[in-house]
Each structure stands twice: as structure tokens, then as C-alpha cells.
Protein backbone atom coordinates (compact mmCIF):
# COMPACT_ATOMS: atom_id res chain seq x y z
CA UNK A 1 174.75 199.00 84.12
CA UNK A 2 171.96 197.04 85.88
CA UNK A 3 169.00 196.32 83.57
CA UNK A 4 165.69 194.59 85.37
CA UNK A 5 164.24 192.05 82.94
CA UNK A 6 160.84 191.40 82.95
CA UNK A 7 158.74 188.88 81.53
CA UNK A 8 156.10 185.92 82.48
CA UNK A 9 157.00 182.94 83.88
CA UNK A 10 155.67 180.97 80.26
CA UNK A 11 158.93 182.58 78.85
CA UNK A 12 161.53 181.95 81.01
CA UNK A 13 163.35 179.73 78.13
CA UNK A 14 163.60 183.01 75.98
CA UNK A 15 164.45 185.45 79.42
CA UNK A 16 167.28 182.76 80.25
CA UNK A 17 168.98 183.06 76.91
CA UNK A 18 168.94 186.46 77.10
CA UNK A 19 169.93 187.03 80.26
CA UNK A 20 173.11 185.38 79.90
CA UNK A 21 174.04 187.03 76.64
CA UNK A 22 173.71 190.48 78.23
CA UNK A 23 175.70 189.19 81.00
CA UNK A 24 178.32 187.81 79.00
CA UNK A 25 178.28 191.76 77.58
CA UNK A 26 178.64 192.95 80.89
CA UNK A 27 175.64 193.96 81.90
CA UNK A 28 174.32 192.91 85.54
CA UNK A 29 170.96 191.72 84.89
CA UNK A 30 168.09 191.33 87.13
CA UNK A 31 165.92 188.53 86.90
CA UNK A 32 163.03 188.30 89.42
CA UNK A 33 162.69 184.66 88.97
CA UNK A 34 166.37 183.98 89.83
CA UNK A 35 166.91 186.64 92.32
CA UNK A 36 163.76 186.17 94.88
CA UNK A 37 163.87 183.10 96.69
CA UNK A 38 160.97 180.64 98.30
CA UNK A 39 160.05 182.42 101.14
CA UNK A 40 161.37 185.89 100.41
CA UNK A 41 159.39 189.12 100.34
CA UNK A 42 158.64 189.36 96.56
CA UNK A 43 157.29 192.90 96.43
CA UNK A 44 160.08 194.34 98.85
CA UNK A 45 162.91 192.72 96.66
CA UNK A 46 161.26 193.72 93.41
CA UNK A 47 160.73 197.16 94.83
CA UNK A 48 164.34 198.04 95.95
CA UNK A 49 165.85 196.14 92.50
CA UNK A 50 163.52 198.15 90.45
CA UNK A 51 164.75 201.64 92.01
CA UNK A 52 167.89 200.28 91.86
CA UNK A 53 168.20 199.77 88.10
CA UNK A 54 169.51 201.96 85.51
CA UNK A 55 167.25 199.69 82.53
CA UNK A 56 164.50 197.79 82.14
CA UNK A 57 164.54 195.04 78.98
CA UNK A 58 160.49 194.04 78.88
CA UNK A 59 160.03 190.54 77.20
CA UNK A 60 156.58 191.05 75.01
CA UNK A 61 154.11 188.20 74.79
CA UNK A 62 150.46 187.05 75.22
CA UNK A 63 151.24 185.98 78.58
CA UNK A 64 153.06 188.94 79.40
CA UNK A 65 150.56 191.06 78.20
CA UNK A 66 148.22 189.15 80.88
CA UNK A 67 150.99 189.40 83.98
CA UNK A 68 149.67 191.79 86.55
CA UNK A 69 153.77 192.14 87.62
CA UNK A 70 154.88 192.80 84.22
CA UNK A 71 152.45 195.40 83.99
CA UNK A 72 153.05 196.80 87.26
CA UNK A 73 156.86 196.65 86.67
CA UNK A 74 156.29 199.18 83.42
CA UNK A 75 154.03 201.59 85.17
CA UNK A 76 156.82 201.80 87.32
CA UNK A 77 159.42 202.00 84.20
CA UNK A 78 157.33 204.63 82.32
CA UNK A 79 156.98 207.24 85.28
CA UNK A 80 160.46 206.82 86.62
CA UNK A 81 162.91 209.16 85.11
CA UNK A 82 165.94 206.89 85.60
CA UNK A 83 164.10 204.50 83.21
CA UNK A 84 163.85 207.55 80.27
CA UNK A 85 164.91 205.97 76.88
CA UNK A 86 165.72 202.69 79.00
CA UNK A 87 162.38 201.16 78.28
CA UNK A 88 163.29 198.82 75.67
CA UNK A 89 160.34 195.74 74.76
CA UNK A 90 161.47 193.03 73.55
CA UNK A 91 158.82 190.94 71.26
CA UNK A 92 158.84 187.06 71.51
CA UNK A 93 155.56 186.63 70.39
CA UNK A 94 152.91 189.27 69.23
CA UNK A 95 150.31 190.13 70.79
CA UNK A 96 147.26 193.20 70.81
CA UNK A 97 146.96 193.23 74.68
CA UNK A 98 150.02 195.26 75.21
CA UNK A 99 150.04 198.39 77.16
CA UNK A 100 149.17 201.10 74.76
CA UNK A 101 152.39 203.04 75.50
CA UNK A 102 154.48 200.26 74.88
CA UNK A 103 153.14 200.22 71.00
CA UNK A 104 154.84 203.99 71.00
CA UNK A 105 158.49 202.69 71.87
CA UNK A 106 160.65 201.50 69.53
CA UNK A 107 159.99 197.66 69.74
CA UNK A 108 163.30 194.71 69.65
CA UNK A 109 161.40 191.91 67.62
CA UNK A 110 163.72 188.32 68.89
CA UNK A 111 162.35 186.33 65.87
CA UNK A 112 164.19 182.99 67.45
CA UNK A 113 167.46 185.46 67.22
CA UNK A 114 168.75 186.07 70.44
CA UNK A 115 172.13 187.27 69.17
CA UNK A 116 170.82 190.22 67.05
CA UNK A 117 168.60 191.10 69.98
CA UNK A 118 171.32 191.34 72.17
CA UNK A 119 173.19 193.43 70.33
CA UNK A 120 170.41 195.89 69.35
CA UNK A 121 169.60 196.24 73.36
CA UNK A 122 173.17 197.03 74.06
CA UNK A 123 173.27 199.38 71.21
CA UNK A 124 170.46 201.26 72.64
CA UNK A 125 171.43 201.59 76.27
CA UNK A 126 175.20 202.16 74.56
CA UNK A 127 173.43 205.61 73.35
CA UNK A 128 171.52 206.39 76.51
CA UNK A 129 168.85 208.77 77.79
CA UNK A 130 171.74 211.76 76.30
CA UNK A 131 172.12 210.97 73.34
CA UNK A 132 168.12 210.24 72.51
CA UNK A 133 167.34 213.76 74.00
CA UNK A 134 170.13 215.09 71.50
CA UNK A 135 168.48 213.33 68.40
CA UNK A 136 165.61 215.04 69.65
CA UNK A 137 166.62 218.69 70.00
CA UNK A 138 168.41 218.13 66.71
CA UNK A 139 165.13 217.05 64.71
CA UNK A 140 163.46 220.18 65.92
């Protein structure tokens, strides 16, 4: 599964760590600050990896809530269909200037663990878009 991670450049310590633990799960992550080069058409190759994706992991903080690509990256997340139930935040540091539709997902809080974040990611794109619109028909 491809996941595109997103995040601001002022947490690239925490989107490193991460990154690698999925990987070492076996999940081929995107990250757009290892991926695009100098030089490179940025938009282009965030376009085509963003279509290409099956996930999208969203690191939450201050400064992401200010990044005009991490928001544009969601708005593409939340009206894609391939990204249904595969919107997953992850919080490094609170903050009020989210996206209002991000407070409505179920949010991963890191508190300094990466490990246990990991592992509830994986869990949820384990159960996929199927199993969430199962859970759902069954509640009603």
C-alpha cells in the first residue's frame, strides 16, 4: 500500500521517524520532502504521487495547520474517493487552526510515541475503506 505523508517542513524530525517505521511495516511511503528533488516540478510530482496513493497519514501541528500544501494535499484527500477512511491525522502538537473536517476524523495523538502510532495507522488501513462502511451499515 502507498500512503502520502504530509506534514510541514518544522516537523520533518517527527515525519522521518515515522516514515521509516511504516516502511519497516511494509508500507511504501511517500514523502514529498524526500521524493522531489532541487529543480524538479513540485506540483507535477505531488500531483501524480497523490493520485497515485492508496493513503494519506496527515502529521497535525501549528505549522501544519499554517502550510498552504498540507492544506491543499487534504482538500485533495477529502474529495477523492480512493482516500475514503484513508484520511488518518496524526497529532504532534495541538493546535485550533486545523481544517474543520479534520476535527471530525478519528485523530492518532503521537505523544513522543512513535511506536504506538505506528501501529494504530497500520491497524486502521489493515481494516480499510470495507470494513469502516460495514461498521457503518451494521450501526444502523
Amino acid at each position: 500500500m502507498k500512503v502520502f505523508l504530509s506534514y510541514a517542513t518544522a516537523d520533518d524530525k517527527w515525519a522521518s521517524r515515522l516514515r521509516e517505521r511504516l516502511s519497516r511495516a511494509g508500507l511504501e511511503v511517500w514523502d514529498p520532502n524526500r521524493e522531489v528533488l532541487p529543480g524538479q516540478d513540485w506540483s507535477a510530482k505531488i500531483s501524480a504521487a497523490l493520485r497515485d496513493s492508496d493513503a494519506m497519514v496527515v502529521l497535525v501541528s501549528p505549522q501544519a495547520a499554517e502550510s498552504d500544501s498540507v492544506r491543499r494535499e487534504i482538500e485533495y484527500a477529502l474529495g477523492s474517493a480512493r482516500y475514503a477512511q484513508r484520511l488518518i491525522p496524526v497529532v504532534i502538537r495541538p493546535t485550533r487552526k486545523l481544517p474543520w473536517i479534520l476535527e471530525k476524523l478519528q485523530m492518532v495523538p503521537l505523544d513522543n510515541n512513535i511506536e504506538r502510532a505506528a501501529r494504530e495507522i497500520i491497524k486502521r488501513l489493515e481494516q480499510g475503506p470495507e470494513r469502516g462502511k460495514e461498521a457503518r451499515a451494521a450501526a444502523h
